[in-house]
Protein backbone atom coordinates (compact mmCIF):
# COMPACT_ATOMS: atom_id res chain seq x y z
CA UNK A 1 36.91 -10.69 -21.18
CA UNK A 2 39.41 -8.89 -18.85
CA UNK A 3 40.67 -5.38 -19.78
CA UNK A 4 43.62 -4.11 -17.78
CA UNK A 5 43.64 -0.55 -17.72
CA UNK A 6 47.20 0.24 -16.24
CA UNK A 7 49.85 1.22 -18.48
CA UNK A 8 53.20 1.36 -15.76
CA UNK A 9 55.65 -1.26 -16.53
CA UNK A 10 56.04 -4.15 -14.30
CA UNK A 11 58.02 -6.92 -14.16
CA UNK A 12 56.05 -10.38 -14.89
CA UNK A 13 57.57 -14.27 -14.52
CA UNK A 14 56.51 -17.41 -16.19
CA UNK A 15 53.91 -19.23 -13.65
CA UNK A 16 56.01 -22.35 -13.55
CA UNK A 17 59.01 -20.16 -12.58
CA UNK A 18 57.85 -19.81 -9.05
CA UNK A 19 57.20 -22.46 -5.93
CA UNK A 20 54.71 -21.56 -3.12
CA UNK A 21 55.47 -23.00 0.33
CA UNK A 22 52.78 -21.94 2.73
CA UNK A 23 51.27 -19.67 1.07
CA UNK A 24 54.54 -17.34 0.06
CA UNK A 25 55.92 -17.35 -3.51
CA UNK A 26 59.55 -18.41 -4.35
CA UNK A 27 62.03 -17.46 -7.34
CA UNK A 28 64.92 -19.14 -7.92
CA UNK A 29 67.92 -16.50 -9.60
CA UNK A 30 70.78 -17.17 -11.15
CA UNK A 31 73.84 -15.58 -9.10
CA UNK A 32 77.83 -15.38 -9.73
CA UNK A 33 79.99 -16.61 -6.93
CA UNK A 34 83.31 -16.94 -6.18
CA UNK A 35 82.87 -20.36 -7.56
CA UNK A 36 81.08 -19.89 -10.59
CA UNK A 37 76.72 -18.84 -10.93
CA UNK A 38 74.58 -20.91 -8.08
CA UNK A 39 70.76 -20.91 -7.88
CA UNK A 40 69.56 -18.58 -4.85
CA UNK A 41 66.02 -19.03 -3.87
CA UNK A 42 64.03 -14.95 -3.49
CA UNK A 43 61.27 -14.56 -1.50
CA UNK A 44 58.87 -12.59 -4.58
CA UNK A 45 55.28 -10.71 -3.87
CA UNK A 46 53.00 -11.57 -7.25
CA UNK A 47 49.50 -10.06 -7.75
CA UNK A 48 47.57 -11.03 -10.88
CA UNK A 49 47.90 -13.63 -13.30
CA UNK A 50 47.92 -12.25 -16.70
CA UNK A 51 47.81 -14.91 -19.69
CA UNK A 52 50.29 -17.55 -18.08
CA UNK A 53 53.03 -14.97 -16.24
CA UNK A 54 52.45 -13.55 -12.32
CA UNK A 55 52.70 -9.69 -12.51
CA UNK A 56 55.61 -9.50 -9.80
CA UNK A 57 55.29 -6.84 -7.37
CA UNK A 58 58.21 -7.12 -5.06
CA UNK A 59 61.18 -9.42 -4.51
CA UNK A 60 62.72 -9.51 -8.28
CA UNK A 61 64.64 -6.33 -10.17
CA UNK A 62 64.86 -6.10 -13.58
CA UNK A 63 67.98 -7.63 -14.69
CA UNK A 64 67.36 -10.65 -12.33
CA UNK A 65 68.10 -13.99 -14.50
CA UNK A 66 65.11 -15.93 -13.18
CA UNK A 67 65.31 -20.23 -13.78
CA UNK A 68 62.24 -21.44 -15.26
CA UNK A 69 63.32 -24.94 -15.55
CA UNK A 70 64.16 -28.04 -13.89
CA UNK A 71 63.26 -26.29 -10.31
CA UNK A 72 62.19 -29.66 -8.71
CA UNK A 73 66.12 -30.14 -8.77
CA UNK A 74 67.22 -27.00 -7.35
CA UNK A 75 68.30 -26.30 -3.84
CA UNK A 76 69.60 -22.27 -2.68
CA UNK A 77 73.44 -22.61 -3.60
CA UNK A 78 73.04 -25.57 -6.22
CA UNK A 79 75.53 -25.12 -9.09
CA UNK A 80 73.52 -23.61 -12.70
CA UNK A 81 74.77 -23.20 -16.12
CA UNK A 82 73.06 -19.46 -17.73
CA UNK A 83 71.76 -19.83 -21.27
């Protein structure tokens, strides 16, 4: 059993959301540009897994539309349609 006793609100991201190239976690976020929204890859600080999201403890802000799928296609600046 785990029991988390913390109650302040953090922001937490799907596990496959994120890439790890050596050894430092990756978001990509959905961004508006002058030519429409682009993928831009965010350096992000996790700690914990809880149940299958990271607990994110620096990089993201709430509000941030994080891509969760299709990231092996995805390059920083790579055109995205938001759903």
């Amino acid at each position: 059993a785990r029991v988390i006793w913390s109650n302040e609100p953090r922001l937490t991201v799907p596990v496959v959301a994120l890439n790890r190239v050596n050894g430092q976690f990756f978001a990509f976020v959905v961004e508006s540009s002058g030519q429409g929204q682009v993928a831009r890859q965010k350096p992000v600080t996790v700690g914990q897994i809880i149940g299958d999201d990271y607990v994110v403890l620096g990089g993201l802000a709430a509000g941030d539309r994080v891509i969760v799928s299709n990231l092996q296609k995805l390059g920083d600046g790579v055109p995205v349609k938001a759903s």
